[in-house]
N, C-alpha and C. Protein backbone atom coordinates (compact mmCIF):
# COMPACT_ATOMS: atom_id res chain seq x y z
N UNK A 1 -28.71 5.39 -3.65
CA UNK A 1 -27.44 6.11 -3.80
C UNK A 1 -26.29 5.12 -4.00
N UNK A 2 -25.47 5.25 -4.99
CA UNK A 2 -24.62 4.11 -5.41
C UNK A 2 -23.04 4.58 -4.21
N UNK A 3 -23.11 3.59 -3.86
CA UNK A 3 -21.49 3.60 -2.78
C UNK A 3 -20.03 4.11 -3.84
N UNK A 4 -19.66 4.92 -3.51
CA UNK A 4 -18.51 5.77 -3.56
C UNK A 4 -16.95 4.95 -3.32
N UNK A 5 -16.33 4.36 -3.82
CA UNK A 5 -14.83 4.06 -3.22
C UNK A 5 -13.76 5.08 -3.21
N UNK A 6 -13.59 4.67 -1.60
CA UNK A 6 -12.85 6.21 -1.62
C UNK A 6 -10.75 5.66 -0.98
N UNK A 7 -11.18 4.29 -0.86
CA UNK A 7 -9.63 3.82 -0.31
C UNK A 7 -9.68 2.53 -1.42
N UNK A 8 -8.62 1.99 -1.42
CA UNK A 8 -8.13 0.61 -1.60
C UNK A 8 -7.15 -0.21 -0.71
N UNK A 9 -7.58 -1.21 -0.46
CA UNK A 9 -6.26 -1.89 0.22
C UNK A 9 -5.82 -3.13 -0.62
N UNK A 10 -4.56 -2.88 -0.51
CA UNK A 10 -3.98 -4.00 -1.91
C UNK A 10 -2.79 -4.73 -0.82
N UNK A 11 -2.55 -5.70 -1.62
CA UNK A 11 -0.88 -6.81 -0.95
C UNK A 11 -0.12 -6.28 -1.65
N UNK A 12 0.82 -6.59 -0.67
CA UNK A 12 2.30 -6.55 -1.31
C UNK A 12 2.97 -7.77 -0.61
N UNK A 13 3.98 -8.22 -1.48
CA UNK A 13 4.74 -9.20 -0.48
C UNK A 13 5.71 -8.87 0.84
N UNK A 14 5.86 -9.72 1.65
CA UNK A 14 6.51 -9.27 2.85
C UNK A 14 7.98 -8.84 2.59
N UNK A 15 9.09 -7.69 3.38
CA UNK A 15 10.46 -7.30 2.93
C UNK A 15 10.69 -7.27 4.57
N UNK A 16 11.49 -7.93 4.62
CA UNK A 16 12.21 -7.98 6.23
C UNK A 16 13.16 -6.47 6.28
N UNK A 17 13.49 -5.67 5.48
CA UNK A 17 14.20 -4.86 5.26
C UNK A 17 12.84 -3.14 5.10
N UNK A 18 11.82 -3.99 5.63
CA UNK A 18 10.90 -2.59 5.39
C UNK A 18 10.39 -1.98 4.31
N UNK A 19 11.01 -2.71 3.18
CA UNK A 19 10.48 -2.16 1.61
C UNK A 19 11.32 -1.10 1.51
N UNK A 20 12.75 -0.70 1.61
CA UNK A 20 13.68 -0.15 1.52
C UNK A 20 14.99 -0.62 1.10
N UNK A 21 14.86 -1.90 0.77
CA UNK A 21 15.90 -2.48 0.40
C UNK A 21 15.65 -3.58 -0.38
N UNK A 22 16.48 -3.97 -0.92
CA UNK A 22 16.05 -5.39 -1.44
C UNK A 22 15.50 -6.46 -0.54
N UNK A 23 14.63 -7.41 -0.93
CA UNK A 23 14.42 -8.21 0.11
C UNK A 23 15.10 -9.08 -0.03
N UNK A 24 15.04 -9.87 1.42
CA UNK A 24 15.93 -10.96 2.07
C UNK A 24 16.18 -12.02 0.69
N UNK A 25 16.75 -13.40 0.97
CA UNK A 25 16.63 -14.63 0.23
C UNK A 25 15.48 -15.62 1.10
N UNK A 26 15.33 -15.35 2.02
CA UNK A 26 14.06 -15.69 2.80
C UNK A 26 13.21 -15.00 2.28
N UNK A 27 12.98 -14.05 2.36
CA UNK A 27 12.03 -13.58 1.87
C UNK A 27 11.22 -13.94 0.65
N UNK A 28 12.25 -13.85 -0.36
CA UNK A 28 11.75 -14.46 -1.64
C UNK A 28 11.67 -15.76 -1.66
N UNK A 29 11.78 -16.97 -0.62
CA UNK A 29 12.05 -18.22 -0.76
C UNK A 29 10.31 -18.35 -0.25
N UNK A 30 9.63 -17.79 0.91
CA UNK A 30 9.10 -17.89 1.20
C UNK A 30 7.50 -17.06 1.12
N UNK A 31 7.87 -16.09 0.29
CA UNK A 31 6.66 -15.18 -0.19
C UNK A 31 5.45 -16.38 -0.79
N UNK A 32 4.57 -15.74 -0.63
CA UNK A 32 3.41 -15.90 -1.24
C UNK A 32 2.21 -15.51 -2.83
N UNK A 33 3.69 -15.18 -3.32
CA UNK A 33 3.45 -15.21 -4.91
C UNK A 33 4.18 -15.69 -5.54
N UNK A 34 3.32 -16.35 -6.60
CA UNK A 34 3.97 -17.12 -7.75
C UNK A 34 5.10 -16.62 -8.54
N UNK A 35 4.91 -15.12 -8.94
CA UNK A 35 5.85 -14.88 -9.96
C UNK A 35 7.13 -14.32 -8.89
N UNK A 36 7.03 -14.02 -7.85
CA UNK A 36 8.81 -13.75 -6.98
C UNK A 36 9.35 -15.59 -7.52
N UNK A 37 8.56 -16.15 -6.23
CA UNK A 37 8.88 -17.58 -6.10
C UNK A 37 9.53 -18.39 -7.10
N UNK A 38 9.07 -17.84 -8.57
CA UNK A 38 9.86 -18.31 -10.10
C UNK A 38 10.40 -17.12 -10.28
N UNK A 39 10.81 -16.42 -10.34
CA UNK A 39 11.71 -15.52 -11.13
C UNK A 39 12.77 -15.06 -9.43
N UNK A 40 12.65 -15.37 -8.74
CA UNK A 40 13.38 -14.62 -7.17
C UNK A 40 13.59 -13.49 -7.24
N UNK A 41 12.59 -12.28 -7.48
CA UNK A 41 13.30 -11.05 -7.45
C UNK A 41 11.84 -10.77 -7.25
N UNK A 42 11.38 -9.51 -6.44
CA UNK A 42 10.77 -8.74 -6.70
C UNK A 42 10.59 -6.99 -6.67
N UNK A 43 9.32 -6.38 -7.16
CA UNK A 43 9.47 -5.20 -7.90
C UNK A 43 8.83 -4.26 -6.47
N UNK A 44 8.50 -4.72 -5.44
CA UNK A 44 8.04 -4.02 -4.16
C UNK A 44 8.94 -3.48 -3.27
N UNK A 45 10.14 -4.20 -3.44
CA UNK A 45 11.02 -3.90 -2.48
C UNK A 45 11.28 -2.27 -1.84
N UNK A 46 11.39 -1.39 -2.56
CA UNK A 46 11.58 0.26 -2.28
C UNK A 46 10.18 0.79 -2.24
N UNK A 47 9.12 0.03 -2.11
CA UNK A 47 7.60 0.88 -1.74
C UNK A 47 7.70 2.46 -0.96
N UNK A 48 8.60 1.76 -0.06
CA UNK A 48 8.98 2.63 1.27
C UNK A 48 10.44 3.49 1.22
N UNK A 49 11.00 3.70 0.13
CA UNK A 49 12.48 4.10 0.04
C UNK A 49 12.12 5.33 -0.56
N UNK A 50 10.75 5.90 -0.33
CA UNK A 50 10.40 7.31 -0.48
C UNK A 50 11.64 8.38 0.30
N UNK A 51 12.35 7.82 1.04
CA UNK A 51 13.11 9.17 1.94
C UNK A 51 14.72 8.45 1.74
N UNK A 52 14.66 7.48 0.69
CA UNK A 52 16.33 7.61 0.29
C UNK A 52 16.36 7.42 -0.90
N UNK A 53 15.56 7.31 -1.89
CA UNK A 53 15.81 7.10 -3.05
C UNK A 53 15.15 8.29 -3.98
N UNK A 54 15.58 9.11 -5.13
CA UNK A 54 14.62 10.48 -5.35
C UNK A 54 13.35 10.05 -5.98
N UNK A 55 12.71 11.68 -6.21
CA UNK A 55 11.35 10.80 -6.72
C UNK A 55 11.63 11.62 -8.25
N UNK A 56 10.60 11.27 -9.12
CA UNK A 56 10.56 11.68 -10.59
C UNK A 56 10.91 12.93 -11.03
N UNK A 57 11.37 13.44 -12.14
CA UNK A 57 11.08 15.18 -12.22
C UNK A 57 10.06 15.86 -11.71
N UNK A 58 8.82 15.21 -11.82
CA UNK A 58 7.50 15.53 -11.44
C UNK A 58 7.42 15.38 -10.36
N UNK A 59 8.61 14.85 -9.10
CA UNK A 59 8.11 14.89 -7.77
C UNK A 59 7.37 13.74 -7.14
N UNK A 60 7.16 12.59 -7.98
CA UNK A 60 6.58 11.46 -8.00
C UNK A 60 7.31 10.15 -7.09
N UNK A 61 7.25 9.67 -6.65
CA UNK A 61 7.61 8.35 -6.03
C UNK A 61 6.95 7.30 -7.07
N UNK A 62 7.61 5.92 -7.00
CA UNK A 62 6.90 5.30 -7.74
C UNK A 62 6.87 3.65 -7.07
N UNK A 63 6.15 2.88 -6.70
CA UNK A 63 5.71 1.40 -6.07
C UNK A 63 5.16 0.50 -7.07
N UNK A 64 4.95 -0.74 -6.59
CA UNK A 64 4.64 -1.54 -7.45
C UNK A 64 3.27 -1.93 -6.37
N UNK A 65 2.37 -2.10 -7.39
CA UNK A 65 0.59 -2.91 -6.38
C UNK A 65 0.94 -4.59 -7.03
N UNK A 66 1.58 -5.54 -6.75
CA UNK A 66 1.15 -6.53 -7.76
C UNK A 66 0.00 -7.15 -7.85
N UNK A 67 -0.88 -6.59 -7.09
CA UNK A 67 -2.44 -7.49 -8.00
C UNK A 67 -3.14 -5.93 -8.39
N UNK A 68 -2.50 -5.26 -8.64
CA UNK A 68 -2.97 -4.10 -10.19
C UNK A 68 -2.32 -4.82 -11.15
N UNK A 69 -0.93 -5.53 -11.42
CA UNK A 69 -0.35 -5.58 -12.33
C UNK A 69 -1.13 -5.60 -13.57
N UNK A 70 -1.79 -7.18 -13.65
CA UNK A 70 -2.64 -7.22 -14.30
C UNK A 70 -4.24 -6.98 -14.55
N UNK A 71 -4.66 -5.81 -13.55
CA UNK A 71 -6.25 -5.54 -13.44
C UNK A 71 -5.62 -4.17 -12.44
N UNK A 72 -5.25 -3.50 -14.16
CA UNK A 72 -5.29 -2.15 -12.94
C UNK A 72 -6.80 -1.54 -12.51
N UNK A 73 -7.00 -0.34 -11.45
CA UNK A 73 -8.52 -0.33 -10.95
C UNK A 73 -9.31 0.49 -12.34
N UNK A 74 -10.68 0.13 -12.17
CA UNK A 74 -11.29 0.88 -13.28
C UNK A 74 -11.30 2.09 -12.81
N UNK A 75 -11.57 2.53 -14.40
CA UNK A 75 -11.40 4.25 -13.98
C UNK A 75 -13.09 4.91 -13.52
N UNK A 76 -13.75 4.51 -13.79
CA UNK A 76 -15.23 4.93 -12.77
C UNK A 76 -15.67 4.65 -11.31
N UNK A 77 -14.74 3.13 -10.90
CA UNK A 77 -14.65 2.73 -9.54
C UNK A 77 -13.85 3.30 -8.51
N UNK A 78 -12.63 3.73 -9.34
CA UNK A 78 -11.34 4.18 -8.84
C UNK A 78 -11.46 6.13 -8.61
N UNK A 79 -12.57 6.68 -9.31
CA UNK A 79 -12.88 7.85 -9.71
C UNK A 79 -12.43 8.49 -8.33
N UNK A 80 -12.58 8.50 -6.76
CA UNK A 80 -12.91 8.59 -5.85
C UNK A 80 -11.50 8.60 -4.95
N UNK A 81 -10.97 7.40 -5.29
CA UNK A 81 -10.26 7.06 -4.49
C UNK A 81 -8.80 7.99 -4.00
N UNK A 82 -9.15 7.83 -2.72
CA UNK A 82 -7.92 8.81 -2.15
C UNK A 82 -6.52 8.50 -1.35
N UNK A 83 -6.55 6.77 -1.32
CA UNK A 83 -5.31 6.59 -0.74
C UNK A 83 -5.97 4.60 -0.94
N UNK A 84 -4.46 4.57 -0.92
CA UNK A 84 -3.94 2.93 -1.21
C UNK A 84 -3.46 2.96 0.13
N UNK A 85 -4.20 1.65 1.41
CA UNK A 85 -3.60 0.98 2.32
C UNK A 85 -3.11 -0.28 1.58
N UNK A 86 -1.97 -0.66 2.30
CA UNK A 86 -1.09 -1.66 1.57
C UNK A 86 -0.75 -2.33 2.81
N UNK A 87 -1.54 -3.60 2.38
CA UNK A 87 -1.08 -5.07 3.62
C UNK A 87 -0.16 -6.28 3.01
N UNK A 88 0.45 -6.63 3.98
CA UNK A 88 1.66 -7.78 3.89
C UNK A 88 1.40 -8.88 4.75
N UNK A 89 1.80 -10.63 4.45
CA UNK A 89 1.55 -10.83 5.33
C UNK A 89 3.33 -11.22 5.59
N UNK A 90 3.13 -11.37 7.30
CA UNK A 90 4.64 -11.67 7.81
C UNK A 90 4.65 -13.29 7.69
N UNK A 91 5.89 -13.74 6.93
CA UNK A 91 5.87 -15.11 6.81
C UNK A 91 6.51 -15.57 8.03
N UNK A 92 6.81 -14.78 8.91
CA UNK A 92 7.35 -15.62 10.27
C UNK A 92 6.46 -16.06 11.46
N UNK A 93 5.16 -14.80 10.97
CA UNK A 93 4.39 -15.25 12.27
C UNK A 93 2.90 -15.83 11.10
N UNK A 94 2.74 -15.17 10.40
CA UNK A 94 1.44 -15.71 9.40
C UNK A 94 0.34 -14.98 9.92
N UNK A 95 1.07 -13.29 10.68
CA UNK A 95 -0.14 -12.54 10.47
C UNK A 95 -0.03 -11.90 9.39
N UNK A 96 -0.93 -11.00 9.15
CA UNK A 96 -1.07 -10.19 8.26
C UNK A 96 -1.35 -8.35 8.76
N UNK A 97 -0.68 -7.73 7.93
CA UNK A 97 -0.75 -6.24 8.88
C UNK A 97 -0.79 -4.85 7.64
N UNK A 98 -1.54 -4.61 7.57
CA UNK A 98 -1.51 -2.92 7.14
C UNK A 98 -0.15 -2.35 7.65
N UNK A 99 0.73 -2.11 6.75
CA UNK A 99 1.75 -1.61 6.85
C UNK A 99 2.30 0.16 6.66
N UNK A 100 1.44 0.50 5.82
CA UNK A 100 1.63 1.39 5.23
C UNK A 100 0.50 2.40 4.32
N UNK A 101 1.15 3.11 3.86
CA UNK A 101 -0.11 3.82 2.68
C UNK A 101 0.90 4.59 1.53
N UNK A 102 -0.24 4.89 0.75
CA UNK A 102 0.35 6.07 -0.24
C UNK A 102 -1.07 6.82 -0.51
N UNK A 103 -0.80 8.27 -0.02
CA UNK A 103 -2.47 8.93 -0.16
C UNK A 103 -2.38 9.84 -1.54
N UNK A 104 -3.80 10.06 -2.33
CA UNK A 104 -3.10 10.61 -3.35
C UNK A 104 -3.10 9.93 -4.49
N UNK A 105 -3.10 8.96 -4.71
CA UNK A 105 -2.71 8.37 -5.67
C UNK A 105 -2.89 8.24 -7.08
N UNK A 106 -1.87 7.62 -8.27
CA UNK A 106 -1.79 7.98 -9.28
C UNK A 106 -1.62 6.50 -9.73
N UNK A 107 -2.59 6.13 -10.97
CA UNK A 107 -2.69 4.76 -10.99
C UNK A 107 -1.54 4.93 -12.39
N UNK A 108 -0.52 4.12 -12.58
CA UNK A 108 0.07 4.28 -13.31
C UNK A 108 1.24 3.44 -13.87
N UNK A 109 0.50 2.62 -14.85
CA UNK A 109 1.87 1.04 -15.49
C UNK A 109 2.75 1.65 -15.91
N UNK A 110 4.35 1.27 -15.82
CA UNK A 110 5.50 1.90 -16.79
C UNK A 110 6.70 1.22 -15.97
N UNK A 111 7.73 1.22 -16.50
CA UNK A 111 8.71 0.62 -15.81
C UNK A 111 10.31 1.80 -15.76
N UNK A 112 10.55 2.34 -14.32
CA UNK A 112 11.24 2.83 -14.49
C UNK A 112 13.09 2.30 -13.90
N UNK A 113 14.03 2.75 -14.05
CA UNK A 113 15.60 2.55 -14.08
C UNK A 113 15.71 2.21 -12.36
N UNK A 114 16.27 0.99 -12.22
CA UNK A 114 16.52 0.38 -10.71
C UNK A 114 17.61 1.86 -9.85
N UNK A 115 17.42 2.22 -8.91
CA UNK A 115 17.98 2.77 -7.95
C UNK A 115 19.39 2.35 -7.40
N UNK A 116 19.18 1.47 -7.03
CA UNK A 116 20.11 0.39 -6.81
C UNK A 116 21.29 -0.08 -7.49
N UNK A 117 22.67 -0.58 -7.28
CA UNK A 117 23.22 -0.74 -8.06
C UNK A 117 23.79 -1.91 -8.47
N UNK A 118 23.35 -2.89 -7.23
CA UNK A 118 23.14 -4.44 -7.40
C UNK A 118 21.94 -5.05 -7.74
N UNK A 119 21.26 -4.28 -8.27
CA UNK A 119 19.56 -4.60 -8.55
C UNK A 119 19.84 -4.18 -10.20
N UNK A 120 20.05 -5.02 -10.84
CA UNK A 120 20.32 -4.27 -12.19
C UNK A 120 19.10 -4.50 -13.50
N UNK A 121 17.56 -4.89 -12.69
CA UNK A 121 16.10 -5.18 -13.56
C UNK A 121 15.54 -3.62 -13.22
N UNK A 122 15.05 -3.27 -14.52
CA UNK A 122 14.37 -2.38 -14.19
C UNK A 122 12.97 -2.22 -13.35
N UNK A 123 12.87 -1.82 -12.25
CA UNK A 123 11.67 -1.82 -11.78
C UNK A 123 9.95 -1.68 -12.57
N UNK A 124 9.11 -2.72 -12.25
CA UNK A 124 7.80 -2.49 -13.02
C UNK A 124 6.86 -1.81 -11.60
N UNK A 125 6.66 -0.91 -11.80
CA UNK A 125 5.53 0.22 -11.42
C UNK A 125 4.27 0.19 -11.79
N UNK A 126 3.02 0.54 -10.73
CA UNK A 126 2.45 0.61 -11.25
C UNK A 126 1.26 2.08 -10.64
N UNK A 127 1.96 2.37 -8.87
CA UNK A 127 1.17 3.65 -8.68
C UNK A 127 2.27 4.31 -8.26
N UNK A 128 1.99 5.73 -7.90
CA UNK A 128 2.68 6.53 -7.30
C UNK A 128 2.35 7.70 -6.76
N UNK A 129 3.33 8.24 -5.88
CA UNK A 129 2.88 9.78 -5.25
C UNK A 129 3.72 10.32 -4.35
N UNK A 130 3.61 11.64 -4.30
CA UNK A 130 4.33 12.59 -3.56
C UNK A 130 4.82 12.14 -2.32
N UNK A 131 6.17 12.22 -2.09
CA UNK A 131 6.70 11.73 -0.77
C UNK A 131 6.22 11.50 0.56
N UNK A 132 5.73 13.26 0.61
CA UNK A 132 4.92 13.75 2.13
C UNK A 132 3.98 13.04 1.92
N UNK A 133 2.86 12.24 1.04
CA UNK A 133 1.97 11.49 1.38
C UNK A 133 1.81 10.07 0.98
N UNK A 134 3.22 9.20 1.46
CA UNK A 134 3.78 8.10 1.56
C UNK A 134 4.47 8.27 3.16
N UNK A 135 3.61 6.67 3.29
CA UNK A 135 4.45 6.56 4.63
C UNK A 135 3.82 5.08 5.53
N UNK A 136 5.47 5.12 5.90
CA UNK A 136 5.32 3.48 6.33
C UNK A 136 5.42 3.38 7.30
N UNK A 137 4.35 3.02 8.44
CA UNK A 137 3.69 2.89 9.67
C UNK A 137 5.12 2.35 10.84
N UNK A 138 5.40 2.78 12.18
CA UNK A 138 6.18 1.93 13.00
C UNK A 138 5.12 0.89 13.85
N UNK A 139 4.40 1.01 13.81
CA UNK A 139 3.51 0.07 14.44
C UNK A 139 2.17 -0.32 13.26
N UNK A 140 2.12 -1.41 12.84
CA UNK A 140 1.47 -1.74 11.96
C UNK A 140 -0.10 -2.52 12.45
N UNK A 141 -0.65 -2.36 11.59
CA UNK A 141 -1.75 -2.37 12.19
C UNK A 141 -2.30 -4.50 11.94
N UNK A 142 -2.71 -5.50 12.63
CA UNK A 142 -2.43 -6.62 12.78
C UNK A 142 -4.07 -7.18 12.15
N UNK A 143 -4.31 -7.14 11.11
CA UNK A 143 -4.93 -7.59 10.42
C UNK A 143 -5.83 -8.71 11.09
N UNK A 144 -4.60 -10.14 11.47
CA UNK A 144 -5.36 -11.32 11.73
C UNK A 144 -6.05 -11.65 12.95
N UNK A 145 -5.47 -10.34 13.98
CA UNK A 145 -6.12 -10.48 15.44
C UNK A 145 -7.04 -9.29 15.68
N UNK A 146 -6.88 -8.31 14.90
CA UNK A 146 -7.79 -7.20 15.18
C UNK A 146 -9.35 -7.82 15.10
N UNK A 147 -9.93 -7.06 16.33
CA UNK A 147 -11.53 -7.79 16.91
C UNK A 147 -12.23 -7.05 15.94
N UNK A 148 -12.21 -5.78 15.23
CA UNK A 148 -13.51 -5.16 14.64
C UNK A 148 -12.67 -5.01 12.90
N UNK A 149 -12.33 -6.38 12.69
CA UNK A 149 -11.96 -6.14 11.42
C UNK A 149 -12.94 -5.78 10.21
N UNK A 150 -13.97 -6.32 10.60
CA UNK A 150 -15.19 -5.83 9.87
C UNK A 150 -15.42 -4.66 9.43
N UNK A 151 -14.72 -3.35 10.55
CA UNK A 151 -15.02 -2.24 9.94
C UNK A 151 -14.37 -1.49 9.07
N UNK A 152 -13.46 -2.53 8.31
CA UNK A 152 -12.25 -2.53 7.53
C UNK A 152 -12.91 -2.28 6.59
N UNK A 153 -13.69 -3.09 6.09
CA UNK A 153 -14.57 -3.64 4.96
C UNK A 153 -15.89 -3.18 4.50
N UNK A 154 -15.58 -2.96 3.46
CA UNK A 154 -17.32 -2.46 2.95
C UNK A 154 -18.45 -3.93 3.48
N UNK A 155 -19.73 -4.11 3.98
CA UNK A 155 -20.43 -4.81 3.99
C UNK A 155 -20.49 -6.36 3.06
N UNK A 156 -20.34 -7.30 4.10
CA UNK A 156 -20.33 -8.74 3.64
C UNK A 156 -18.97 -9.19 2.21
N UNK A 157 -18.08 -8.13 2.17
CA UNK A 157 -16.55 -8.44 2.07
C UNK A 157 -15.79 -8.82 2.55
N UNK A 158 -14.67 -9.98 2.45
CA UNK A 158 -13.85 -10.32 3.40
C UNK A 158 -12.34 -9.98 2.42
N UNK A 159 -11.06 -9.72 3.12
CA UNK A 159 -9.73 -9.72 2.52
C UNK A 159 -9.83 -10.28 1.64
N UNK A 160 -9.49 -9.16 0.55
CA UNK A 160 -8.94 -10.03 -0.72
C UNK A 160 -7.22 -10.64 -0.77
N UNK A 161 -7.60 -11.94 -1.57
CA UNK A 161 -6.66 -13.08 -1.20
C UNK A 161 -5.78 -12.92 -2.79
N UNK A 162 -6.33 -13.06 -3.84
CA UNK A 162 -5.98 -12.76 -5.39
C UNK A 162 -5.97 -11.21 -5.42
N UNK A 163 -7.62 -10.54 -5.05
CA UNK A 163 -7.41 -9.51 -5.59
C UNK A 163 -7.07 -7.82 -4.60
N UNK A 164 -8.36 -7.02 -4.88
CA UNK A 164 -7.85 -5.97 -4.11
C UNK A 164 -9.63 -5.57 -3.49
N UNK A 165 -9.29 -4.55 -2.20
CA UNK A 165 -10.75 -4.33 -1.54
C UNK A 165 -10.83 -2.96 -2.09
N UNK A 166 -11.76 -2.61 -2.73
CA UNK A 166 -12.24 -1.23 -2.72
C UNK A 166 -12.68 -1.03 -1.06
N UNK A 167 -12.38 0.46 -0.47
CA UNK A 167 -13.06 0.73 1.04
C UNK A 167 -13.86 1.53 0.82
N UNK A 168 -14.92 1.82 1.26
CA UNK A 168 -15.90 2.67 1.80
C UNK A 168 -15.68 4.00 2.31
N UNK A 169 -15.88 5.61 2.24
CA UNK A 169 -15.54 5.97 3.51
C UNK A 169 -15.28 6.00 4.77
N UNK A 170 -16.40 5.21 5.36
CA UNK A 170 -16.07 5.18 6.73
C UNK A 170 -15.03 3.67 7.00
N UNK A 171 -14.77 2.87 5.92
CA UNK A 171 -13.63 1.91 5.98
C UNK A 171 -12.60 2.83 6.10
N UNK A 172 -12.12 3.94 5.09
CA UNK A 172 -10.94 4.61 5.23
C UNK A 172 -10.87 5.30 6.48
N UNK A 173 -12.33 6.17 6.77
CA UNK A 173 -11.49 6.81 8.39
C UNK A 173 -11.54 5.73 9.59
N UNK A 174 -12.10 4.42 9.51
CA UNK A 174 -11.72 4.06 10.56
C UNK A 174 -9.91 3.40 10.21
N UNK A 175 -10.00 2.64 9.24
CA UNK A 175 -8.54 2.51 9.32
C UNK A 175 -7.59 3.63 9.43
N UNK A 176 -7.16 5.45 9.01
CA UNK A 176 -6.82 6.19 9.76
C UNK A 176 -6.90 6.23 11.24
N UNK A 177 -7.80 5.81 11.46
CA UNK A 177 -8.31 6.34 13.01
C UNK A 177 -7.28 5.16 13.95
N UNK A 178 -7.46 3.89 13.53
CA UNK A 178 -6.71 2.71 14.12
C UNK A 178 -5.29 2.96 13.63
N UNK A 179 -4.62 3.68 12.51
CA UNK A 179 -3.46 3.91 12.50
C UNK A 179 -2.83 5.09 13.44
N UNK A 180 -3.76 6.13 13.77
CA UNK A 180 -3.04 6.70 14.59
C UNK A 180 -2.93 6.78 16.07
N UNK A 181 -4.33 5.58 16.12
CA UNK A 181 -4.10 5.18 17.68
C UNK A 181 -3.13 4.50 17.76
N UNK A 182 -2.39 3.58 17.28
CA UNK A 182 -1.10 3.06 17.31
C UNK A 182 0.00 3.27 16.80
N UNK A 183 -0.32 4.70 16.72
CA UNK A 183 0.77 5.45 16.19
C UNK A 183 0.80 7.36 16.81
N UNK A 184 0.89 7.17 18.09
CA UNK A 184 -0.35 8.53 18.60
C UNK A 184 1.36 9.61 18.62
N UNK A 185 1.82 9.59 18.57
CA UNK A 185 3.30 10.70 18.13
C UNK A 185 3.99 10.69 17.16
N UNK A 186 2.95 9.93 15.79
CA UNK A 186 3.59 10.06 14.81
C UNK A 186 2.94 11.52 13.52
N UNK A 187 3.71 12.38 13.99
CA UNK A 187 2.85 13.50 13.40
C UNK A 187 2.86 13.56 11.42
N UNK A 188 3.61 13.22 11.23
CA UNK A 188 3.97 12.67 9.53
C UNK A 188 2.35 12.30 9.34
N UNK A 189 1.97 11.55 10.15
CA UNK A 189 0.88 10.67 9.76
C UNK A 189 -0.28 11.45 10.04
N UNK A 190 -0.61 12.10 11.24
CA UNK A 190 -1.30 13.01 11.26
C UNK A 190 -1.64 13.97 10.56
N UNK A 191 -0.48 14.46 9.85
CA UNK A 191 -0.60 15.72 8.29
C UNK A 191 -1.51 14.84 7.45
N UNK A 192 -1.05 13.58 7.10
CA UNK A 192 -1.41 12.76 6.17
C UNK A 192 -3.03 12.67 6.20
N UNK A 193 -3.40 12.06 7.91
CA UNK A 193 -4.37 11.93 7.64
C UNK A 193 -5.39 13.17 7.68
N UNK A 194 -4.85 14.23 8.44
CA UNK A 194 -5.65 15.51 7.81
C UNK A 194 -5.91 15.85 6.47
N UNK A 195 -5.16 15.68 6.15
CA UNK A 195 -5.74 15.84 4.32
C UNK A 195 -6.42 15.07 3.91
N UNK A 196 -6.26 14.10 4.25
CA UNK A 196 -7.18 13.11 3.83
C UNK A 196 -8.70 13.15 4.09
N UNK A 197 -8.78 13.72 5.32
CA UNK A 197 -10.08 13.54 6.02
C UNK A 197 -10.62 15.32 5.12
N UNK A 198 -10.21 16.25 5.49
CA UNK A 198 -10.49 17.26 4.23
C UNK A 198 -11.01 16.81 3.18
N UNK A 199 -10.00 16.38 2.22
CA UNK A 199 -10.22 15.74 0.93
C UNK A 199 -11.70 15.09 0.58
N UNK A 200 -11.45 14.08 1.46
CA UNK A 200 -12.65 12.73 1.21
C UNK A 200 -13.67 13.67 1.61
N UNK A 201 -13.81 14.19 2.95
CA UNK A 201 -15.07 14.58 3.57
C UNK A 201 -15.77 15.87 3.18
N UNK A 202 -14.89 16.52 1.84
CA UNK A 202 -15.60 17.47 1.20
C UNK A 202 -16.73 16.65 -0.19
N UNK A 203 -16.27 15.39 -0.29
CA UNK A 203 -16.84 15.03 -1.09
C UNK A 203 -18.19 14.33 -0.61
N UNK A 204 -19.41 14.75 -1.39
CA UNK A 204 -20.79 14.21 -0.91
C UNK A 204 -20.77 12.88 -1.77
């Protein structure tokens, strides 16, 4: 029986501002990608500005994955997939943490008009989705100290460093499961992950 991907977890660079704002000059001084680091700007910053910035006619939110940029997911691998976890690492401490998600998702290159009015580059995009199933964790989940990181991961995978992890089912509900234990009154997230667990777990 050929394995199913039913999550992804991708990077984004770190935003001291939550991915709601532009990021810092630290931030960009100190990120961990090449193209901020030469050009000082990047296209992640509002990942999370789902609840102040509008979304498309269509109701759409829109983020940037930068290692889709160039390898967005295939469309037979990706067939499945029901939500993008999105990890950062913090350049102050040099962990790394699951920050967030977008469930739902819509794989999709295009560049749309900056929000912002001191941000005057148009944003490059590349997924997106409905507000109610975007959402950025208050307690994030700690990547570099967590003991059963393994069950993050599909079998004999480790964090991707360049690229991105396809997850497994039971990768996606355990990472739900660890987001809402550290997050046990956040009911936003709970809707979220009910659908999710619906969704995926109707599928054989």
């Amino acid at each position: 029986m050929i394995e199913r991907n039913f999550g992804i977890l991708a990077s984004i660079d770190w935003n001291s501002n939550r991915w709601q704002d532009k990021a810092t000059s630290e931030d960009l001084d100190k990120s961990n990608y090449g193209y901020v680091i030469e050009h000082g700007l990047t296209f992640t910053s509002l990942n999370f500005g789902h609840e102040i910035y509008p979304a498309d006619s269509k109701g759409y939110y829109f983020g940037l994955l930068p290692q889709l940029w160039s390898r967005m997911p295939d469309q037979e691998k990706s067939r499945y997939v029901g939500v993008v976890f999105m990890k950062s690492q913090n350049w102050k401490d040099k962990q790394n943490y699951i920050v967030g998600l977008y469930a739902f998702p819509v794989f999709h290159k295009c560049k749309i008009p900056s929000p912002i009015s001191l941000f005057p580059h148009d944003f490059e995009v590349n997924v997106k989705a409905i507000p109610k199933d975007i959402h950025l964790l208050e307690n994030y989940i700690n990547l570099t100290s967590y003991p059963d990181l393994k069950m993050f991961l599909p079998t004999g995978k480790e964090l991707g460093k360049q690229g991105y992890n396809y997850l497994t089912k039971a990768n996606v509900f355990k990472i739900l499961d660890t987001m809402t234990s550290l997050n046990p009154y956040d009911t936003k997230l709970k809707g979220i992950k009910l659908r999710l667990l619906i969704s995926i777990g109707r599928i054989k």
